[in-house]
N, C-alpha and C. Protein backbone atom coordinates (compact mmCIF):
# COMPACT_ATOMS: atom_id res chain seq x y z
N UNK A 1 0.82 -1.18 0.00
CA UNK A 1 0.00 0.00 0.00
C UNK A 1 0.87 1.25 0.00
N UNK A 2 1.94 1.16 0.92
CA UNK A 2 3.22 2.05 1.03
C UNK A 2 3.45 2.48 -0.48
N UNK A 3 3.63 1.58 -1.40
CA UNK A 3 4.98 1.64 -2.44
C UNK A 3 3.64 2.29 -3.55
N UNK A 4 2.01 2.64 -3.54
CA UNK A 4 1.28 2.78 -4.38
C UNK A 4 1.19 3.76 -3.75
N UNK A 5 1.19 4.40 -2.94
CA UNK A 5 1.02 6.10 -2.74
C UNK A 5 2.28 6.77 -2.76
N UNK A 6 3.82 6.06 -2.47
CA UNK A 6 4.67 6.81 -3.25
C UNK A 6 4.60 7.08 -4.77
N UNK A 7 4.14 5.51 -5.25
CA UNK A 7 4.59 5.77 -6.92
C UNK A 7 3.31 7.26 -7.19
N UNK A 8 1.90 7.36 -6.46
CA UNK A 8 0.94 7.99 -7.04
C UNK A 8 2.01 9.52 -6.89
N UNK A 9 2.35 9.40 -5.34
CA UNK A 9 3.10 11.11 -4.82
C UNK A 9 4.27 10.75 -6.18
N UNK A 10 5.16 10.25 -6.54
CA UNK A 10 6.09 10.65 -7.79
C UNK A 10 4.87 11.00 -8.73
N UNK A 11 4.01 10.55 -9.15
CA UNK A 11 3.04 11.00 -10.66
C UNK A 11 2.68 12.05 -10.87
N UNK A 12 2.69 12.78 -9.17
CA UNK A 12 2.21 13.98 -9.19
C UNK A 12 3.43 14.91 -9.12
N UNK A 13 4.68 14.49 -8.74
CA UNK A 13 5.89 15.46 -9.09
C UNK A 13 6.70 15.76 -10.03
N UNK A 14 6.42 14.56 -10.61
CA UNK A 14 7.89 14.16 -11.51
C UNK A 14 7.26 14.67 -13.17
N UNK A 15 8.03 14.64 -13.79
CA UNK A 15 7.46 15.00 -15.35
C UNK A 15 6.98 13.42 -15.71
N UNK A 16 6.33 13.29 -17.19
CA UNK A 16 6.07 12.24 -17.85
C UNK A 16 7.35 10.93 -18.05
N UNK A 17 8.47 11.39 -18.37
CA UNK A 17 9.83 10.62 -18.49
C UNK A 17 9.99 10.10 -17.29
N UNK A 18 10.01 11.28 -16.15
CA UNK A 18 10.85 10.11 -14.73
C UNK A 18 9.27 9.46 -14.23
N UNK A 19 8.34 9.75 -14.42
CA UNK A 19 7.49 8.73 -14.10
C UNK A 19 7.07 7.46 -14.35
N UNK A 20 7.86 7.48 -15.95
CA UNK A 20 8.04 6.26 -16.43
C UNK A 20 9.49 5.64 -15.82
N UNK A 21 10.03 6.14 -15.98
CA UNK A 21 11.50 5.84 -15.51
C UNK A 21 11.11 5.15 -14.05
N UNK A 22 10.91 5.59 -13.18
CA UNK A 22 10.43 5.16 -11.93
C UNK A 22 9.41 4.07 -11.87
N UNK A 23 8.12 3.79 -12.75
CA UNK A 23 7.28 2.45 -12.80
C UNK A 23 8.50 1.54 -13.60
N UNK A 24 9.32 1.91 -14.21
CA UNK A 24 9.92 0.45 -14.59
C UNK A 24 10.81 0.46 -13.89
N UNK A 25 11.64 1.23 -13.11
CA UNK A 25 12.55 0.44 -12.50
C UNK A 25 11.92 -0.32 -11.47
N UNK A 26 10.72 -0.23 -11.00
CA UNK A 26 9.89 -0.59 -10.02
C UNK A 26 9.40 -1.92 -10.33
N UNK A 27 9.17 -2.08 -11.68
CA UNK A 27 8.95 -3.62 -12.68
C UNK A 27 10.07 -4.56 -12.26
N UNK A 28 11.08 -3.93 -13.06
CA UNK A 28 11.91 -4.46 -12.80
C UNK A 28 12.69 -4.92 -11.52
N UNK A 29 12.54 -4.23 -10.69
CA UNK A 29 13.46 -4.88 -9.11
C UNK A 29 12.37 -6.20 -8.94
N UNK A 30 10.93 -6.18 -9.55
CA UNK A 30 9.63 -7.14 -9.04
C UNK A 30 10.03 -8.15 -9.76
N UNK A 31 10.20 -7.91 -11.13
CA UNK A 31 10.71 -9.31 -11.80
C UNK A 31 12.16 -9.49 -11.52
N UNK A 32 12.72 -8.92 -11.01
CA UNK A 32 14.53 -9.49 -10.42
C UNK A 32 14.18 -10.44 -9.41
N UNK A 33 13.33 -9.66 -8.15
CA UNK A 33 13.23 -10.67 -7.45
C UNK A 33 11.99 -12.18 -7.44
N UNK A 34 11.20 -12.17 -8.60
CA UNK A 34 10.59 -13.10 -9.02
C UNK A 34 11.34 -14.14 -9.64
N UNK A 35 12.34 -13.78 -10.56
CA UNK A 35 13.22 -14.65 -11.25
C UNK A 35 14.63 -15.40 -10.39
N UNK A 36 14.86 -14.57 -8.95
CA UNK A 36 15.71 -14.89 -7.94
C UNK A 36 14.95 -16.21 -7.08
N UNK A 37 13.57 -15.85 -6.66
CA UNK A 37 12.58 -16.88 -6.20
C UNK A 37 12.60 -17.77 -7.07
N UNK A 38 12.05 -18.06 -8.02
CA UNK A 38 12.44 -19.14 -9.17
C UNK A 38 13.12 -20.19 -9.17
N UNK A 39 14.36 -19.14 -9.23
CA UNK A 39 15.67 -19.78 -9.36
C UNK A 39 16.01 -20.71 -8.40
N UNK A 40 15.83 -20.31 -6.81
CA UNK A 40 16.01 -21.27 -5.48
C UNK A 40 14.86 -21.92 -5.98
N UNK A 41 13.75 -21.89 -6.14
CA UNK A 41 12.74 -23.33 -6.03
C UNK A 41 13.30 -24.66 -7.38
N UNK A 42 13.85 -23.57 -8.68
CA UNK A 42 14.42 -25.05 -9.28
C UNK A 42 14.88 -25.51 -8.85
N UNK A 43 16.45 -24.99 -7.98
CA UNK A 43 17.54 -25.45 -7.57
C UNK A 43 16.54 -26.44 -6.23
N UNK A 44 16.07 -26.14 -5.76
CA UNK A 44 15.53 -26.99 -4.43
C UNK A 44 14.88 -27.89 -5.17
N UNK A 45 14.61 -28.20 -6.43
CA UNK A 45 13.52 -29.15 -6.56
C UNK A 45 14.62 -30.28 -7.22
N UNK A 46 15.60 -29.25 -7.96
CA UNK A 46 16.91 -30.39 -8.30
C UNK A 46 17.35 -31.36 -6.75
N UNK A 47 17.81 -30.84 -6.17
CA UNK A 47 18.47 -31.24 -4.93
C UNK A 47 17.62 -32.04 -4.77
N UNK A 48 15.98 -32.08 -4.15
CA UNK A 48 15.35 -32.82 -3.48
C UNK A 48 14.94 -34.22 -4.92
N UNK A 49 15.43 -33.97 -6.21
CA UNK A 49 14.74 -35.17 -6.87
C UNK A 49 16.18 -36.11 -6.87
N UNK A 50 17.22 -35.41 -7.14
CA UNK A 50 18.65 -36.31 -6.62
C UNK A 50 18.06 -36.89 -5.26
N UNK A 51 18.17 -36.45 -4.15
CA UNK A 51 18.25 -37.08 -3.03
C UNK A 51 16.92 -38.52 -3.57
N UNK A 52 15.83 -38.14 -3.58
CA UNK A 52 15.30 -39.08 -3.59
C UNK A 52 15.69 -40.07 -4.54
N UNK A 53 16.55 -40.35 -5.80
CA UNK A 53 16.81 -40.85 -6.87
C UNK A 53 18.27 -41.80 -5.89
N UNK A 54 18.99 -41.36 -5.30
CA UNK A 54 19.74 -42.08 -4.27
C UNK A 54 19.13 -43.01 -3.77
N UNK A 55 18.28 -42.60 -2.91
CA UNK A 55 17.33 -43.24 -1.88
C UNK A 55 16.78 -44.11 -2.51
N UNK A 56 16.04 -44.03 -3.79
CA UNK A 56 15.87 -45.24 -4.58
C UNK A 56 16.67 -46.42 -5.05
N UNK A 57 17.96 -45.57 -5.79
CA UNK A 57 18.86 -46.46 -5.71
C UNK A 57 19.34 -47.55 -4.65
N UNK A 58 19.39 -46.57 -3.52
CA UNK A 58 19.94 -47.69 -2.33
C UNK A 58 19.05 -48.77 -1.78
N UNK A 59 17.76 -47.77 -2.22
CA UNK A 59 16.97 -49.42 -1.41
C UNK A 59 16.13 -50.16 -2.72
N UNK A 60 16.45 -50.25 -3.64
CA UNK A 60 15.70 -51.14 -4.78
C UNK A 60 17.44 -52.17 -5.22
N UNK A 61 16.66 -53.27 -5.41
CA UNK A 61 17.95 -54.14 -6.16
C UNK A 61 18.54 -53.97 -7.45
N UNK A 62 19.70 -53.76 -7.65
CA UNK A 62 20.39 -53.51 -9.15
C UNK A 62 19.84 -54.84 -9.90
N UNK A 63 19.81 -54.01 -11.27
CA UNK A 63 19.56 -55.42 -12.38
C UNK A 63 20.48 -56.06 -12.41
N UNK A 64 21.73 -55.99 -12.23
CA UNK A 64 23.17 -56.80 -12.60
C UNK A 64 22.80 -58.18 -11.69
């Protein structure tokens, strides 16, 4: 609610350029940290399908 009555108080100060300038850098830090979130849940979903792919291994019998 904070960050929508600053961006409104910039709309009302700033010219047309830095108001744009300011909603996208504002995009952008949202999708930086969307694509940072992401990134740890692949990586966690790698890790956790290895571990279990071990765990299979160790307790099922080899074909050999």
């Amino acid at each position: 609610m904070k960050r929508i009555a600053l961006l409104a108080l910039a709309a009302l100060l700033l010219s047309g350029c830095a108001v744009v300038t300011v909603a996208s850098t504002a995009v952008s830090v949202t999708a930086g940290a969307v694509g940072l979130a992401a990134d740890a849940a692949i990586g966690t979903a790698r890790i956790t399908g290895k571990a279990v792919g071990a765990a299979a291994d160790a307790v099922l019998p080899s074909d050999e």
